[in-house]
N, C-alpha and C. Protein backbone atom coordinates (compact mmCIF):
# COMPACT_ATOMS: atom_id res chain seq x y z
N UNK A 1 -35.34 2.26 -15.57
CA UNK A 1 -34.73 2.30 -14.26
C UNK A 1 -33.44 1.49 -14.28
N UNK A 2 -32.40 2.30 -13.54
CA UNK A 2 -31.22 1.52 -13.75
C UNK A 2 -31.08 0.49 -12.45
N UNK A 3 -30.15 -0.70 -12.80
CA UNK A 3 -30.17 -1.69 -11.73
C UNK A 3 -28.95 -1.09 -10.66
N UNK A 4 -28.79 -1.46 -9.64
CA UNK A 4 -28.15 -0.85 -8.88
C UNK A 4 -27.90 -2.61 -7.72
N UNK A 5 -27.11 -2.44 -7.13
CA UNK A 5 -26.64 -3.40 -6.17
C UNK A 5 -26.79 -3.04 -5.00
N UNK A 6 -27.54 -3.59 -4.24
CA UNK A 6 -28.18 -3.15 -3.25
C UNK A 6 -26.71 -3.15 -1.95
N UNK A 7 -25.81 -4.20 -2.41
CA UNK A 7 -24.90 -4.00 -1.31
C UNK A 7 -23.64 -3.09 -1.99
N UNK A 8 -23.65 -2.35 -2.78
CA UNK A 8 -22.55 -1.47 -3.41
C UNK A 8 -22.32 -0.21 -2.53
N UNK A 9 -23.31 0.00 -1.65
CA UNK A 9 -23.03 1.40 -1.44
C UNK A 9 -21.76 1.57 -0.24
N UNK A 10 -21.03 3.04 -0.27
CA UNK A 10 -19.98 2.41 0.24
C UNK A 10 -18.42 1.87 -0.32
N UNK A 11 -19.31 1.00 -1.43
CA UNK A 11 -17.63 0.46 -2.16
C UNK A 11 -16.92 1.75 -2.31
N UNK A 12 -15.35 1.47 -2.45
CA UNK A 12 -14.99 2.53 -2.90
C UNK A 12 -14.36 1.96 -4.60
N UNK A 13 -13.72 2.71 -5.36
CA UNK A 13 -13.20 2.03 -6.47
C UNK A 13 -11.74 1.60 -6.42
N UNK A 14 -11.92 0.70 -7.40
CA UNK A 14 -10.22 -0.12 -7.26
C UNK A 14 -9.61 1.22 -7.75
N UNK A 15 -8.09 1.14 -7.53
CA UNK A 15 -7.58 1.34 -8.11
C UNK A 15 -6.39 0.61 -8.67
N UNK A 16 -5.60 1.67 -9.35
CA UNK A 16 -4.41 0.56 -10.17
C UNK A 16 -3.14 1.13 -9.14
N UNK A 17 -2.41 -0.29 -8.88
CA UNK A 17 -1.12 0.11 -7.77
C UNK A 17 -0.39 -0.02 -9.15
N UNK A 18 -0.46 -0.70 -10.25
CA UNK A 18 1.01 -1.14 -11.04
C UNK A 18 1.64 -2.00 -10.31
N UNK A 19 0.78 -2.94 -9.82
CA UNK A 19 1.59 -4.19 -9.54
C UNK A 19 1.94 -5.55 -10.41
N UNK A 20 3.16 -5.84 -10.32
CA UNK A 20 3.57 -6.64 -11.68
C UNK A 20 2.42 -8.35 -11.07
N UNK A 21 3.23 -9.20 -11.78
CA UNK A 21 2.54 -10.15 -11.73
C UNK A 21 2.80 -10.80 -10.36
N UNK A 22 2.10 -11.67 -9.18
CA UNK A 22 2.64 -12.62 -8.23
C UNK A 22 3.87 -13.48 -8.24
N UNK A 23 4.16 -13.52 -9.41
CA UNK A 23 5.26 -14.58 -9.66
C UNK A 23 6.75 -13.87 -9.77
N UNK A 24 6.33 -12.52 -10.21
CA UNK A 24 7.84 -11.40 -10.34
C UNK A 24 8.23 -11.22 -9.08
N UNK A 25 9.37 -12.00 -8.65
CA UNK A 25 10.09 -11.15 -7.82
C UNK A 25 10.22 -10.14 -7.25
N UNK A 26 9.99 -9.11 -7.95
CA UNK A 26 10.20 -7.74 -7.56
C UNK A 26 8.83 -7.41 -6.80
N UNK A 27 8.02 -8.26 -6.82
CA UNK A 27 5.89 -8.39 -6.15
C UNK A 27 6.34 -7.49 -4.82
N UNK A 28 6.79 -8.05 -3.88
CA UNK A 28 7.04 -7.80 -2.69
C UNK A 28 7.48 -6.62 -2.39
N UNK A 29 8.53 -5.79 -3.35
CA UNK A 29 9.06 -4.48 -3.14
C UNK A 29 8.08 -3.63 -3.40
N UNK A 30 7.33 -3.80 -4.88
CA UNK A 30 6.44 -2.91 -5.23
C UNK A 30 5.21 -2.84 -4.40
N UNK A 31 4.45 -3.97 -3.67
CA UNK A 31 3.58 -4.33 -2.58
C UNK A 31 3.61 -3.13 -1.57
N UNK A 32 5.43 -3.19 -1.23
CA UNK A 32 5.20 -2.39 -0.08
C UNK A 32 4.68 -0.79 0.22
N UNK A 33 5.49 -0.64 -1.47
CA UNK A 33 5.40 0.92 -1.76
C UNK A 33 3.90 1.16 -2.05
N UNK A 34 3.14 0.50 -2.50
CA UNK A 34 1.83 0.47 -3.03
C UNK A 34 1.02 0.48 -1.21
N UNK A 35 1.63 -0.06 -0.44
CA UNK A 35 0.56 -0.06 0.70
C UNK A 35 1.33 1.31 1.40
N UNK A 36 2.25 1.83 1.47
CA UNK A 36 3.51 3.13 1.98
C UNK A 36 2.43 4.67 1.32
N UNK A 37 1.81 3.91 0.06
CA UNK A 37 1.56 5.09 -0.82
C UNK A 37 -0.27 5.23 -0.39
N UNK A 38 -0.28 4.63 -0.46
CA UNK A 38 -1.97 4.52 -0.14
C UNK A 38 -2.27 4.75 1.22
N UNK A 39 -1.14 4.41 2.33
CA UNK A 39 -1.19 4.86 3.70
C UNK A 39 -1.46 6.62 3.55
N UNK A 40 -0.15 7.01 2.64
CA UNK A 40 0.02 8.66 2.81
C UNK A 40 -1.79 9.00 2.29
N UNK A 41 -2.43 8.78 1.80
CA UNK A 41 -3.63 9.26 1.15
C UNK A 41 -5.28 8.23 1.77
N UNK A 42 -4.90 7.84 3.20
CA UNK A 42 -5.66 7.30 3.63
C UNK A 42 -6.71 5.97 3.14
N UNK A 43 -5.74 5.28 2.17
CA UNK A 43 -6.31 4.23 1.24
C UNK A 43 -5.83 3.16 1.84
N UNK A 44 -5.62 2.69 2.84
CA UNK A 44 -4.59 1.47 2.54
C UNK A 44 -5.14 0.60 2.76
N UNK A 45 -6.78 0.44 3.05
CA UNK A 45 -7.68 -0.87 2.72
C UNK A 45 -7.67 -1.14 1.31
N UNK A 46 -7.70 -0.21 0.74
CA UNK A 46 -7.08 -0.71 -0.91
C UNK A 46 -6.18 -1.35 -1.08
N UNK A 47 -5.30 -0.84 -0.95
CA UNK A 47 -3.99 -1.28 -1.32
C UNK A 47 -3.52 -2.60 -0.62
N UNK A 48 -4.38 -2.72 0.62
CA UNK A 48 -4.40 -4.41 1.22
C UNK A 48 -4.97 -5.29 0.36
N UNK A 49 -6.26 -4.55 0.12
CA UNK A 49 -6.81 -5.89 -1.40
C UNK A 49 -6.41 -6.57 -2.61
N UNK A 50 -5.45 -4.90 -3.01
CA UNK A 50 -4.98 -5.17 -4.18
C UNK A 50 -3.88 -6.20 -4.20
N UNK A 51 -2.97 -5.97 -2.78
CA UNK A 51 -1.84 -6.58 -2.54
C UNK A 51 -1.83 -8.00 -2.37
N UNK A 52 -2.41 -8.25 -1.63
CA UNK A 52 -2.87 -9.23 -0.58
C UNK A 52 -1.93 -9.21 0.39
N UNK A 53 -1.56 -8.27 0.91
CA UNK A 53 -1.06 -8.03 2.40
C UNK A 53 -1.47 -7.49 3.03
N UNK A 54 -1.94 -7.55 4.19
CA UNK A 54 -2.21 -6.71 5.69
C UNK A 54 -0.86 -5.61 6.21
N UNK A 55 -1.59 -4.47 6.28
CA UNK A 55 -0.40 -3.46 7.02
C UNK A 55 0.39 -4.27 8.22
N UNK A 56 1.80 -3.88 8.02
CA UNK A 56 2.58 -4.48 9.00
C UNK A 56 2.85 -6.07 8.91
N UNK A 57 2.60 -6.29 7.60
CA UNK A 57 3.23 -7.65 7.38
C UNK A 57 4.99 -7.61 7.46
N UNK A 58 5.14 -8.73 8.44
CA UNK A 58 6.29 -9.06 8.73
C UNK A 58 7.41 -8.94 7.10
N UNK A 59 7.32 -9.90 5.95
CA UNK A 59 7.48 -9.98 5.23
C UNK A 59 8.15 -9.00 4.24
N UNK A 60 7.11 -7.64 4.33
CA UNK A 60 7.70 -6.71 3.67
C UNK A 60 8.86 -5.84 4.43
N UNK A 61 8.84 -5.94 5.52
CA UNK A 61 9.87 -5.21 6.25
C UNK A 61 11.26 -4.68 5.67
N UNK A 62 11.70 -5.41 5.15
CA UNK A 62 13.10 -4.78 4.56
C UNK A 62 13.10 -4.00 3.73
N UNK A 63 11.64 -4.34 2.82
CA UNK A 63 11.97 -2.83 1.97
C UNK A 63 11.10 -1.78 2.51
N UNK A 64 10.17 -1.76 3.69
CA UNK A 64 9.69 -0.36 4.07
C UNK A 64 10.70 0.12 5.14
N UNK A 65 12.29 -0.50 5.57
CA UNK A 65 13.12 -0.03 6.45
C UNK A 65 14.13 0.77 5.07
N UNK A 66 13.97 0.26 3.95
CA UNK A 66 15.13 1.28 2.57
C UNK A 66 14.06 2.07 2.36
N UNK A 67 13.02 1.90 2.33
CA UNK A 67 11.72 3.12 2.05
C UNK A 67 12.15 4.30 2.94
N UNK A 68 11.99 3.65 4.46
CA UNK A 68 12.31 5.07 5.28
C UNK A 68 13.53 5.38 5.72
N UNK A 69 14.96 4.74 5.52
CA UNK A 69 16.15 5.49 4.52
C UNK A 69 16.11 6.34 3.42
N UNK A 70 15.39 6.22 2.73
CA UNK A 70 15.09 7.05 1.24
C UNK A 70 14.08 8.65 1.70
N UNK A 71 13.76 7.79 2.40
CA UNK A 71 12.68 9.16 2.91
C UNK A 71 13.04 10.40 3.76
N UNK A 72 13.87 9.82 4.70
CA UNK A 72 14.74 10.50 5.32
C UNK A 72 15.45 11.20 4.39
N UNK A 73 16.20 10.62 3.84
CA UNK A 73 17.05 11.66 3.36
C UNK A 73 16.43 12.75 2.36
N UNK A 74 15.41 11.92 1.46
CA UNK A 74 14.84 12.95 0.91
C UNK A 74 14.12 14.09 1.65
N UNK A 75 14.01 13.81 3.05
CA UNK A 75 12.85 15.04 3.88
C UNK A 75 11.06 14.91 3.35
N UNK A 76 11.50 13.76 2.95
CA UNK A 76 9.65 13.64 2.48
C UNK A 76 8.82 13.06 4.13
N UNK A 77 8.87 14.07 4.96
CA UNK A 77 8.19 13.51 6.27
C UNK A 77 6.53 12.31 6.34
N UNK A 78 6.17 13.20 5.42
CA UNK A 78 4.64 11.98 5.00
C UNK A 78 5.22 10.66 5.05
N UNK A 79 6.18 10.12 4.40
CA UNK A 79 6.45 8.88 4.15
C UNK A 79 7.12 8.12 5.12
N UNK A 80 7.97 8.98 5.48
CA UNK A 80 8.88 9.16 6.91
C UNK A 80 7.62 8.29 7.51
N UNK A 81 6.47 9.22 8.05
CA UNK A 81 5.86 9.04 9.22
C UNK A 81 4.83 7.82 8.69
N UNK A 82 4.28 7.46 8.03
CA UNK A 82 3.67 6.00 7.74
C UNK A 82 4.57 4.89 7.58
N UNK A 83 5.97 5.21 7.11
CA UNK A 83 6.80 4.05 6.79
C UNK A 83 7.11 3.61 8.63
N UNK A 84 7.52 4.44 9.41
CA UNK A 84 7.43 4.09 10.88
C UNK A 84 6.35 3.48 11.42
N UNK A 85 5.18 4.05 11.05
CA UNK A 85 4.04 2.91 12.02
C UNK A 85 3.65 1.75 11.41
N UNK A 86 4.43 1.72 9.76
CA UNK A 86 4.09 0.35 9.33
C UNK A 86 5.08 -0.52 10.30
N UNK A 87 6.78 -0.18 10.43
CA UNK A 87 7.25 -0.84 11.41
C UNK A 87 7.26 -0.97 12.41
N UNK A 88 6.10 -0.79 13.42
CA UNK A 88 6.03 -0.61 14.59
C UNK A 88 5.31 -2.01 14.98
């Protein structure tokens, strides 16, 4: 009989954002896109764990306002429309 964890059920699995290390600089840009991306695919309790940011952290703001510049122009509306209610 296999062992099983009685409080597992439910979990979902990690996944990998490709987030560099806490100490890289660049943490914060890639953070945002990683919680932008996981919004579009209904994950973004993941991507809060992985991050350690909460949607709508003040913090990331500047790069989910060049996110939805980029998006715009590209016409990618999905991104468009989560990158807005992250700034709301």
């Amino acid at each position: 009989m296999a062992f099983l964890r009685d409080d597992a059920e439910g979990e979902k699995p990690r996944r990998d954002y490709g987030l560099p290390d806490k100490s890289d600089p660049d943490f914060d840009r890639v953070a945002a896109q990683a919680l932008l991306e996981a919004a579009r695919v209904g994950e973004t309790e993941l991507a809060e764990r992985a991050t350690g940011y909460y949607w709508g952290e003040a913090s990331l703001r500047p790069y989910v306002e060049v996110m939805l510049q980029a998006a715009e122009k590209a016409g990618d509306d999905r991104l468009e429309q989560v990158a807005r209610r992250f700034l709301r």
